[in-house]
C-alpha atoms as a PDB file:
ATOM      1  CA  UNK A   1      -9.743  18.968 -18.884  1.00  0.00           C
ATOM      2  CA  UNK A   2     -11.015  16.613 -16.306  1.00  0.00           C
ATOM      3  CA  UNK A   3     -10.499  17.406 -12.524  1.00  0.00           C
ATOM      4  CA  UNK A   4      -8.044  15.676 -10.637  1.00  0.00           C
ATOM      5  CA  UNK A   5      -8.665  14.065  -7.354  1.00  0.00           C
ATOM      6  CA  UNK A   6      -6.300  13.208  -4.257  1.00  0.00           C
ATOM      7  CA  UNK A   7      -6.889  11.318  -1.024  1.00  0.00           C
ATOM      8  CA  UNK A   8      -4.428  12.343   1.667  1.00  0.00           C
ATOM      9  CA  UNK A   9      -5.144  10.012   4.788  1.00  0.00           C
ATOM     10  CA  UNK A  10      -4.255  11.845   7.780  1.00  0.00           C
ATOM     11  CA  UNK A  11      -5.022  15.351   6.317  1.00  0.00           C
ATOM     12  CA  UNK A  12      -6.281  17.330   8.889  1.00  0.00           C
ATOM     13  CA  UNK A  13      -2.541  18.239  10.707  1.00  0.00           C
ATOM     14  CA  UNK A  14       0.679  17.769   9.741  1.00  0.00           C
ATOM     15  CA  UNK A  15       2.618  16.766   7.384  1.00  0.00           C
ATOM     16  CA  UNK A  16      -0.901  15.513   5.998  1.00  0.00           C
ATOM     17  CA  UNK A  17      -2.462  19.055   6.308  1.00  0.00           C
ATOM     18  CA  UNK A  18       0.749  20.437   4.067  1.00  0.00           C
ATOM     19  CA  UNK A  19       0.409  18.216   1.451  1.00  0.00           C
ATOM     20  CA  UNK A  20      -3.222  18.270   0.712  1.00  0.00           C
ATOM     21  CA  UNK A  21      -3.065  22.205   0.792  1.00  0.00           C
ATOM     22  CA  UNK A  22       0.270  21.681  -1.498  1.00  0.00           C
ATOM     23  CA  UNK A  23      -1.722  19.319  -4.002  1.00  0.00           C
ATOM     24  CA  UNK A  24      -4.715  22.224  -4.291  1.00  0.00           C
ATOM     25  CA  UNK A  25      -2.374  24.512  -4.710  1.00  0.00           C
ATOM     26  CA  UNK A  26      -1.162  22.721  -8.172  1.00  0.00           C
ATOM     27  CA  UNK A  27      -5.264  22.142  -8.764  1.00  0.00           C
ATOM     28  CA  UNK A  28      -6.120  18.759  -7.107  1.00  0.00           C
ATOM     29  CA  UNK A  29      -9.391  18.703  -5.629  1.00  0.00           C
ATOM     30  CA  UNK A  30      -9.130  16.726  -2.024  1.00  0.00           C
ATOM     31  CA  UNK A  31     -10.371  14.152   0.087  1.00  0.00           C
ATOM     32  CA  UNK A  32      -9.490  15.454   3.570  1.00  0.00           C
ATOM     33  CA  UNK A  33      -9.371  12.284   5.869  1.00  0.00           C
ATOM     34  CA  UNK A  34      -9.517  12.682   9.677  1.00  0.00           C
ATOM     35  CA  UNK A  35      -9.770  10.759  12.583  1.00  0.00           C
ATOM     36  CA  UNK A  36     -10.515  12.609  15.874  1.00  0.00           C
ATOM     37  CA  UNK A  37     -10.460  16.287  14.835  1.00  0.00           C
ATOM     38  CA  UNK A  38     -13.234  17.177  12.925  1.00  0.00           C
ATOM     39  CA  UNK A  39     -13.180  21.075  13.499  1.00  0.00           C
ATOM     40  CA  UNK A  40      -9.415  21.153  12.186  1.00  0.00           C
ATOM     41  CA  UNK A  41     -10.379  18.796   9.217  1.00  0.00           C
ATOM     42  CA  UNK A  42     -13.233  21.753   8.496  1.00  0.00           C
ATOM     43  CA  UNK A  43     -10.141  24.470   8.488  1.00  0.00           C
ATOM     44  CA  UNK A  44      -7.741  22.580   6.167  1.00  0.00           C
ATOM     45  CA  UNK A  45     -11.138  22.164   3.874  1.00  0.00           C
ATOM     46  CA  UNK A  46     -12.047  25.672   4.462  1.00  0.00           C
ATOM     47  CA  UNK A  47      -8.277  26.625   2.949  1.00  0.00           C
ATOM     48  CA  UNK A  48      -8.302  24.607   0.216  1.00  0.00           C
ATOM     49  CA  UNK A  49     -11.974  25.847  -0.700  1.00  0.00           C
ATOM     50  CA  UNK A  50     -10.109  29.380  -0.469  1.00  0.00           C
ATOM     51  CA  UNK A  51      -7.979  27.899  -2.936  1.00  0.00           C
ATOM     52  CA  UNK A  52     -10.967  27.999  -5.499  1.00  0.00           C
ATOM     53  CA  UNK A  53     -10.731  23.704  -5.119  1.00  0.00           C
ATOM     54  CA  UNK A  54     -12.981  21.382  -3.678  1.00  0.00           C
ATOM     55  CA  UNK A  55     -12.226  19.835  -0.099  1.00  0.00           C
ATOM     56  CA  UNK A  56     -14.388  16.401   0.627  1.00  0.00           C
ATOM     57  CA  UNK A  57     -13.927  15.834   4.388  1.00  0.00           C
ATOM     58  CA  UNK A  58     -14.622  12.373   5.414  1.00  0.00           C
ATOM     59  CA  UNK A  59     -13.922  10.663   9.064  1.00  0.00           C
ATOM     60  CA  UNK A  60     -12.755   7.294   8.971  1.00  0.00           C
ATOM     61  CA  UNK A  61     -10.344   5.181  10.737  1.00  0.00           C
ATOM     62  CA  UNK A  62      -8.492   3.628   8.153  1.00  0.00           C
ATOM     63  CA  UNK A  63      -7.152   1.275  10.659  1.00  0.00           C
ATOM     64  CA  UNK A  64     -10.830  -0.357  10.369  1.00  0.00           C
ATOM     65  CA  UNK A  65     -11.213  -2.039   7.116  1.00  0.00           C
ATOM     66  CA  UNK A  66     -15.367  -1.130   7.070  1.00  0.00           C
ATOM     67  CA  UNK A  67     -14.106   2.414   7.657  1.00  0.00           C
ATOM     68  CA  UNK A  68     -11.873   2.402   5.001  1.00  0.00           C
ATOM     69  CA  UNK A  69     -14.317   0.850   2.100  1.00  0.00           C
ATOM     70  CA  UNK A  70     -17.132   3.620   3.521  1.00  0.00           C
ATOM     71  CA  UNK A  71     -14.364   5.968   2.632  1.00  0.00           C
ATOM     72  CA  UNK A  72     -13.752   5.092  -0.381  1.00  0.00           C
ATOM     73  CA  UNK A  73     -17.451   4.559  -1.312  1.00  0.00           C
ATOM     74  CA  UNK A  74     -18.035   8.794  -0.289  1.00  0.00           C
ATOM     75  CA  UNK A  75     -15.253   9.265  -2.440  1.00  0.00           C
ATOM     76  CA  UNK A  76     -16.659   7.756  -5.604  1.00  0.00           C
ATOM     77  CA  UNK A  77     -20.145   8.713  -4.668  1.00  0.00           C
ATOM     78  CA  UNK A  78     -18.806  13.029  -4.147  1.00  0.00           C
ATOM     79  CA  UNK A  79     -16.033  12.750  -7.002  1.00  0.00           C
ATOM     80  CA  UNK A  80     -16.428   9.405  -9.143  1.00  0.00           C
ATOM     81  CA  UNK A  81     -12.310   8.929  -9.290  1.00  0.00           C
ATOM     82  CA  UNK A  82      -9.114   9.200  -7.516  1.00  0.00           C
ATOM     83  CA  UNK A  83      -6.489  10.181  -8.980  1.00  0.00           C
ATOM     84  CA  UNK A  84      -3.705  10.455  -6.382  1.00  0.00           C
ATOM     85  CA  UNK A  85      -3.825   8.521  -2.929  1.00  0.00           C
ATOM     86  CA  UNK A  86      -1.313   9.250  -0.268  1.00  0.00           C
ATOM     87  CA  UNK A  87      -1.149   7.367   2.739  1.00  0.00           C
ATOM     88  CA  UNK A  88       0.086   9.753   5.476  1.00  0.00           C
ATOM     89  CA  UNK A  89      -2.066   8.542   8.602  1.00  0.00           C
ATOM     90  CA  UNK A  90       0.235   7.253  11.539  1.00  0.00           C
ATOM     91  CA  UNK A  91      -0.241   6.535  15.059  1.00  0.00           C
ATOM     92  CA  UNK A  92       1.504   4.416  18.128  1.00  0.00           C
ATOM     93  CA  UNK A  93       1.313   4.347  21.866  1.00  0.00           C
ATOM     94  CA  UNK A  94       3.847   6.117  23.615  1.00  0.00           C
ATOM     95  CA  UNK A  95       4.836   4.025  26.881  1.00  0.00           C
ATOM     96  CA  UNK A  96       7.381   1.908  28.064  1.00  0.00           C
ATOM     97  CA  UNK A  97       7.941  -1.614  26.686  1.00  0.00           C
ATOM     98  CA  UNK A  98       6.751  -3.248  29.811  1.00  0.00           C
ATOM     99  CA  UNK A  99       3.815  -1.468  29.784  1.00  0.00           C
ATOM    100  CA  UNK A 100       2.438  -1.839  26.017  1.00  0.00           C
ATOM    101  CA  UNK A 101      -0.407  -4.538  25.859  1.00  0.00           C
ATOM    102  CA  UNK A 102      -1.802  -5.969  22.853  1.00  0.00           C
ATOM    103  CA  UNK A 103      -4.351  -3.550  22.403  1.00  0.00           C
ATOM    104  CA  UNK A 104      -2.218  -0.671  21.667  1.00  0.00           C
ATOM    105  CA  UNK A 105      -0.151  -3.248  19.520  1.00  0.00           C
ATOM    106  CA  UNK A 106      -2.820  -3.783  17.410  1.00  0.00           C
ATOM    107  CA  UNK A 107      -3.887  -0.256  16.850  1.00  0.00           C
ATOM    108  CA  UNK A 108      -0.364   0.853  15.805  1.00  0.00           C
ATOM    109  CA  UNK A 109      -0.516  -1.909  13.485  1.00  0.00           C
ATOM    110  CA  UNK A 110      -3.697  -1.465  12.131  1.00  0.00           C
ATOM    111  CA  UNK A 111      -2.820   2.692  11.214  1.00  0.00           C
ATOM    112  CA  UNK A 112       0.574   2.274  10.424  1.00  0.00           C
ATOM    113  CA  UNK A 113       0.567  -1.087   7.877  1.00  0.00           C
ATOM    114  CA  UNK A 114      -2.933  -2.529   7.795  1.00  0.00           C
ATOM    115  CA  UNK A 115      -4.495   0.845   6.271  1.00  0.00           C
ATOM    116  CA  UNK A 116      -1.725   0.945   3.638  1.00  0.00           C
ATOM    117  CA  UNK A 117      -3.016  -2.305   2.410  1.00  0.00           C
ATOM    118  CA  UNK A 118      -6.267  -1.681   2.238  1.00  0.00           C
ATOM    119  CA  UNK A 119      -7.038   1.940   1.310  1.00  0.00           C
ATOM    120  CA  UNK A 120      -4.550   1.027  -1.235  1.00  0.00           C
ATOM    121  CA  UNK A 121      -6.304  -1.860  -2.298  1.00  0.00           C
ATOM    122  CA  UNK A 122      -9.808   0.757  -2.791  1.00  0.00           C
ATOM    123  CA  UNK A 123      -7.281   3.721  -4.331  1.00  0.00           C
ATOM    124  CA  UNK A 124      -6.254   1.022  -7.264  1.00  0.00           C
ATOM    125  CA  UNK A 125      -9.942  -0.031  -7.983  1.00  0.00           C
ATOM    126  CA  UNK A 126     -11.052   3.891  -8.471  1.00  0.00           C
ATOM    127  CA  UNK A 127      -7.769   4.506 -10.320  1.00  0.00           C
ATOM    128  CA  UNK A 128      -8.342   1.949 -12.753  1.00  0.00           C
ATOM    129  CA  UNK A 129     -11.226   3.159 -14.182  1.00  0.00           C
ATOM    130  CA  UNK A 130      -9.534   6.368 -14.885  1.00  0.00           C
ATOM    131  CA  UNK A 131      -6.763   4.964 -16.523  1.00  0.00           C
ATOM    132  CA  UNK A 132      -4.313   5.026 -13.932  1.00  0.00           C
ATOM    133  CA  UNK A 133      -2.998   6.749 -10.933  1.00  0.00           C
ATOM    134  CA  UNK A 134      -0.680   7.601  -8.083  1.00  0.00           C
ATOM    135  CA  UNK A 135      -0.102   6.001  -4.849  1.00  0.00           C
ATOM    136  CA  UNK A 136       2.288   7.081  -1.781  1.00  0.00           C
ATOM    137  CA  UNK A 137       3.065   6.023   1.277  1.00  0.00           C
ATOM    138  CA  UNK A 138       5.129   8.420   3.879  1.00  0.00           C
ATOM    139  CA  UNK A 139       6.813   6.874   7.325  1.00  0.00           C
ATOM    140  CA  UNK A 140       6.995   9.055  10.159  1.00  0.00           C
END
């Protein structure tokens, strides 16, 4: 039986840490995706490892569209498929209206809707050449 493989963006806390240990637990090797935290992207790998699975851990933006095609470039370099992609990563600016300026505009846009696009755009072209796939995308 081949391996199955699942990209959960956002995996290294959360609600993104839970379901990449969940999907490990039913045999899914990962793609741990992380941002900013590096050494708790290295734990959640580190569990699902423990799990007797195997735990890529990649750091990419996926509000950058370069980011997002490296990412997906590691993936089929370290795995050759995807299998499952869930797009978890989500992130805003916490301040008053009056005080929001385009810059954090943009970045909440560009985690929160531009990486949906796009990662999903690089999930569908590794599905496809595995015959299918799953794609997700949770709100916050």
């Amino acid at each position: 039986m081949e391996q199955k493989v699942a990209l959960v963006t956002g995996s290294s806390k959360g609600l993104g840490r839970s379901t990449a240990i969940r999907l490990a637990e039913e045999g899914y090797d990962l793609v741990i995706n992380y941002a900013r935290s590096k050494s708790k992207a290295l734990e959640v790998a580190a569990e699902i490892e423990a799990l007797g699975r195997k735990a890529l851990v990649v750091k990419a933006n996926v509000g950058d569209v370069a980011k997002v095609k490296s990412m997906f470039e590691e993936i089929d370099a370290y795995y050759g498929r995807l299998d499952i992609f869930i797009n978890n990563a989500a992130s805003g600016v916490q301040r008053p209206l009056m005080e929001l300026e385009e810059s954090h505009w943009n970045w909440t846009m560009d985690i929160n809707t531009k990486a949906l696009l796009f990662c999903a755009q690089e999930a569908a072209k590794l599905m496809e050449r595995n015959g299918g796939g799953k794609s997700s995308a949770s709100v916050h």
